[in-house]
C-alpha atoms as a PDB file:
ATOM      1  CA  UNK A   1       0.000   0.000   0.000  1.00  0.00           C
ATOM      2  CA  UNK A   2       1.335   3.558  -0.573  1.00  0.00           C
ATOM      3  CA  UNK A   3       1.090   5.880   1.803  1.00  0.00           C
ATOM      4  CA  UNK A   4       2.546   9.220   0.771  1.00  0.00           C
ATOM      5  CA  UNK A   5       5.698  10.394  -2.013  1.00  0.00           C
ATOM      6  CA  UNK A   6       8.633   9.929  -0.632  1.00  0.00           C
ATOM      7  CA  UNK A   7      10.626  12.704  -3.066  1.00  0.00           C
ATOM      8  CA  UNK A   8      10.065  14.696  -6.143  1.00  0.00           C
ATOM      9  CA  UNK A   9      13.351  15.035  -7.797  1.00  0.00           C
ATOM     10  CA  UNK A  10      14.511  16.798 -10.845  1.00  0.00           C
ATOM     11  CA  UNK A  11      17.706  16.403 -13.175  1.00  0.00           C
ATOM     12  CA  UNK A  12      19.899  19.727 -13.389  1.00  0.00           C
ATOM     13  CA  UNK A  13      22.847  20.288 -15.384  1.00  0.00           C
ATOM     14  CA  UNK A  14      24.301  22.620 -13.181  1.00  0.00           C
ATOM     15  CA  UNK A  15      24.156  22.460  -9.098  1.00  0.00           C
ATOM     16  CA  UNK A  16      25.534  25.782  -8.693  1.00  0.00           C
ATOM     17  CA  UNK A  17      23.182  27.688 -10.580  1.00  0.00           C
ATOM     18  CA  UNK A  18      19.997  25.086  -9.872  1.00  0.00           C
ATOM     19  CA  UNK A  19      20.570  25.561  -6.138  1.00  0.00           C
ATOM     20  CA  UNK A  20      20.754  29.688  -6.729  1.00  0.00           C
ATOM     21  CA  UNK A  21      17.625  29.319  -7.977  1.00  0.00           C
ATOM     22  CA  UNK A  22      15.738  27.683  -6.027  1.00  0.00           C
ATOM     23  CA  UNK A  23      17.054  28.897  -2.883  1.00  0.00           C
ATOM     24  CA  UNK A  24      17.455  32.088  -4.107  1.00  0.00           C
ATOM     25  CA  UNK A  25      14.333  33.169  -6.453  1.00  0.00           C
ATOM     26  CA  UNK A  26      11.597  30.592  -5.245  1.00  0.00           C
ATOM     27  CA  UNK A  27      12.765  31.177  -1.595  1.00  0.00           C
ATOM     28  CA  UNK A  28      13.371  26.973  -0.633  1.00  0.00           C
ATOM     29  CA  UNK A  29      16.099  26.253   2.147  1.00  0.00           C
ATOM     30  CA  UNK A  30      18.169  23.186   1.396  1.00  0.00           C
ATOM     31  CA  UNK A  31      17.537  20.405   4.701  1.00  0.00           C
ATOM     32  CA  UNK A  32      20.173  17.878   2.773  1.00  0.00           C
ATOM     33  CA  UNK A  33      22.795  17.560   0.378  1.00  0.00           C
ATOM     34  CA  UNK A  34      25.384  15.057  -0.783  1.00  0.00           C
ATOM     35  CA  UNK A  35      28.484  15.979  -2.248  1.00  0.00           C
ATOM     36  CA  UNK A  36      26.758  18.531  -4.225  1.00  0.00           C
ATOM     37  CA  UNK A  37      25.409  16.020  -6.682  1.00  0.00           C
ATOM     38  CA  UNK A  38      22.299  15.722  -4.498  1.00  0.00           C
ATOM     39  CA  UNK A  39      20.069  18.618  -2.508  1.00  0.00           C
ATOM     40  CA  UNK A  40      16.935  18.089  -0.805  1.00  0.00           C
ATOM     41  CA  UNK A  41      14.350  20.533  -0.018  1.00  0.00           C
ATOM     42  CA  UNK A  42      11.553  19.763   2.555  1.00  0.00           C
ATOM     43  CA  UNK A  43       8.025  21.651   1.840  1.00  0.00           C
ATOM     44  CA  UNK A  44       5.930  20.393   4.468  1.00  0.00           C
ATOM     45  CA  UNK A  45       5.250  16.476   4.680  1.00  0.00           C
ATOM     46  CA  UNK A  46       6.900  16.134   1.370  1.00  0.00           C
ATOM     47  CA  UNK A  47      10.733  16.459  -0.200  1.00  0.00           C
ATOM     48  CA  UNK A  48      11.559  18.394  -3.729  1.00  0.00           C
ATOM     49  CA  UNK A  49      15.115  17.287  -5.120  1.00  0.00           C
ATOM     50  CA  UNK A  50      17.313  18.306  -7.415  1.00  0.00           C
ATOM     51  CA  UNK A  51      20.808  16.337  -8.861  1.00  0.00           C
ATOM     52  CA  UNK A  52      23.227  16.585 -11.226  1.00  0.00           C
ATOM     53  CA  UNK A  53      23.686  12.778 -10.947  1.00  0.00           C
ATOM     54  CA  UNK A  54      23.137  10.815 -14.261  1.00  0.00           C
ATOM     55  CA  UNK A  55      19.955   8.981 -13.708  1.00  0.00           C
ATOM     56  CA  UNK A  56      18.641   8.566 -16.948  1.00  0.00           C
ATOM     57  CA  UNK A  57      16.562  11.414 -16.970  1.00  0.00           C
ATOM     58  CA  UNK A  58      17.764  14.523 -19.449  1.00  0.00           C
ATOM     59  CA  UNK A  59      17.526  18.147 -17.642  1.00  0.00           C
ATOM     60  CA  UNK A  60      14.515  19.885 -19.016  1.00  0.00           C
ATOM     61  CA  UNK A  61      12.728  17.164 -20.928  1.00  0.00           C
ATOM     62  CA  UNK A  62       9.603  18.444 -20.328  1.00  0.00           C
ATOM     63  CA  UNK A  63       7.890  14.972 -18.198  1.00  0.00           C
ATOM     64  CA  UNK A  64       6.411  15.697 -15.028  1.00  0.00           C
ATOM     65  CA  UNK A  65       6.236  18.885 -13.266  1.00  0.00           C
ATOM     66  CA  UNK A  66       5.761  19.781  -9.701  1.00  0.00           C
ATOM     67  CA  UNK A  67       3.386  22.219  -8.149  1.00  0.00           C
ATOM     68  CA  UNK A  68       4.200  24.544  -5.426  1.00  0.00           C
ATOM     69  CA  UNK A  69       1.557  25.575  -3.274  1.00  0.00           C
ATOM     70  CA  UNK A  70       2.097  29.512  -2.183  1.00  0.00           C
ATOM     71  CA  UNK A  71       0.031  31.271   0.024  1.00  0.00           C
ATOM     72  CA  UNK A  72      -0.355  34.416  -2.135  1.00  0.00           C
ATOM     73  CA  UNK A  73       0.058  33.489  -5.682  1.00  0.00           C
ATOM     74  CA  UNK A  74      -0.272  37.410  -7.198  1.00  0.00           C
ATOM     75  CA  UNK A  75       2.418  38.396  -4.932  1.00  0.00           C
ATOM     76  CA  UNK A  76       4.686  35.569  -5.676  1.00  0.00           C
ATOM     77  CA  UNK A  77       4.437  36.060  -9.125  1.00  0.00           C
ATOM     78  CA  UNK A  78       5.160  39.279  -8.740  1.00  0.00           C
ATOM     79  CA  UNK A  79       8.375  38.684  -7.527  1.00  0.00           C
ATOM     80  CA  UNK A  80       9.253  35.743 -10.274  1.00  0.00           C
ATOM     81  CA  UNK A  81       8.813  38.683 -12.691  1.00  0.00           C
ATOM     82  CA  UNK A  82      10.856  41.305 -10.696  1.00  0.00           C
ATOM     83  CA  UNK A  83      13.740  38.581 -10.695  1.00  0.00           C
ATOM     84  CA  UNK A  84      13.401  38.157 -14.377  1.00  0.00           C
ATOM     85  CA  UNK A  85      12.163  34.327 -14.158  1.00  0.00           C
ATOM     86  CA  UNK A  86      10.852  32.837 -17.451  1.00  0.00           C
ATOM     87  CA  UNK A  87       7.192  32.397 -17.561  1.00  0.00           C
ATOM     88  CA  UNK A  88       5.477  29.207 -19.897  1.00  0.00           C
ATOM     89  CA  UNK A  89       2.300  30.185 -18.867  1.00  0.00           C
ATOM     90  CA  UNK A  90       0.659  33.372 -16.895  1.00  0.00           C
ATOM     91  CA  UNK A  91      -1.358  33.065 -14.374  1.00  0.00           C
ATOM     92  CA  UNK A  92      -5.014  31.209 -15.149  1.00  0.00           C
ATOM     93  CA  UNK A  93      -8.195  30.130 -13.138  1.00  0.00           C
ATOM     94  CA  UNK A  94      -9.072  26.814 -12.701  1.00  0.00           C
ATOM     95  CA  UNK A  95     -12.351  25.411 -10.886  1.00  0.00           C
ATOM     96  CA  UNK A  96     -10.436  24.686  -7.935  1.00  0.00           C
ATOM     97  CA  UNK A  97      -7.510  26.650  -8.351  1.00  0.00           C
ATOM     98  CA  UNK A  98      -5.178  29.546  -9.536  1.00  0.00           C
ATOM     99  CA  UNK A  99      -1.781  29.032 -11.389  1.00  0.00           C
ATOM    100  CA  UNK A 100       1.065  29.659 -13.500  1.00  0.00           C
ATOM    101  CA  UNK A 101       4.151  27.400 -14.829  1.00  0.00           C
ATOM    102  CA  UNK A 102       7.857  29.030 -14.756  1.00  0.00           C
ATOM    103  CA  UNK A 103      11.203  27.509 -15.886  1.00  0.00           C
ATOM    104  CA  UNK A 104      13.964  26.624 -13.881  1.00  0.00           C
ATOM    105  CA  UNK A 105      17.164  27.575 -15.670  1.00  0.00           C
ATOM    106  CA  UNK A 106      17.353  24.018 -17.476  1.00  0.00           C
ATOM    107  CA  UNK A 107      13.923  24.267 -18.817  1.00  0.00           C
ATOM    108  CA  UNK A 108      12.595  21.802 -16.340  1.00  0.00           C
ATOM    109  CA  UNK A 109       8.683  23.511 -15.822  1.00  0.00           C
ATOM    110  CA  UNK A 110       7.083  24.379 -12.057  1.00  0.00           C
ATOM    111  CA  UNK A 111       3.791  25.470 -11.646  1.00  0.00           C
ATOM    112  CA  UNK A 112       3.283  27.969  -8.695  1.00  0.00           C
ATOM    113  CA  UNK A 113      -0.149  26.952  -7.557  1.00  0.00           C
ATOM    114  CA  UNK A 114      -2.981  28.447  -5.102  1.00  0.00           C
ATOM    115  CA  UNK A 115      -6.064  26.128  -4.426  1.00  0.00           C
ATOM    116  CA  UNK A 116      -9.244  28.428  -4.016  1.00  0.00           C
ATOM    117  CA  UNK A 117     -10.962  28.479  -0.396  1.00  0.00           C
END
């Protein structure tokens, strides 16, 4: 039986420039790494990755994509645009949510998410 997921990760091509930002533009503190091949992030009961170790996955490719939950999704937009981040798609409604999907810098796509009340 599953009970939860474990880790997210995501393939980068470059640590140094990965961990800027995410640490640095979307705001994450790094709770783990390993020889800087490996960095873990924890976002509440769950763990976002990121490596530069070859796992058979290609940095960008465009597969799955994680969503962020924020708490004010205008204002942290905002701030993805003030730092110059690379939009795929602006903000839109859903029924049960609000969103919008940025690039990291090796293409690989995050949506920054806000679930409605």
């Amino acid at each position: 039986m599953i009970t939860s997921i474990a880790f997210t990760v995501y393939p980068v091509s470059h640590m140094e420039r990965a961990r800027s930002f995410y640490e640095h533009v979307l705001g994450l503190h790094a709770s783990y790494h390993y020889q800087d091949v490996w960095v873990e992030y924890d976002i509440g009961d769950s763990t976002f990755a990121i490596t530069t170790t070859e796992m058979g996955h290609t940095p960008g490719a465009k597969g799955a994509v994680v969503a962020f939950e924020v708490s004010d999704l205008d204002a942290f937009v905002h701030k993805l645009k003030e730092r110059a981040v690379s939009f795929v798609r602006e903000t839109f409604d859903t029924p049960v949510c609000r969103m919008a999907v940025i690039e990291d810098p090796d293409g690989n796509h995050i949506t920054i998410h806000k679930r409605h009340a």
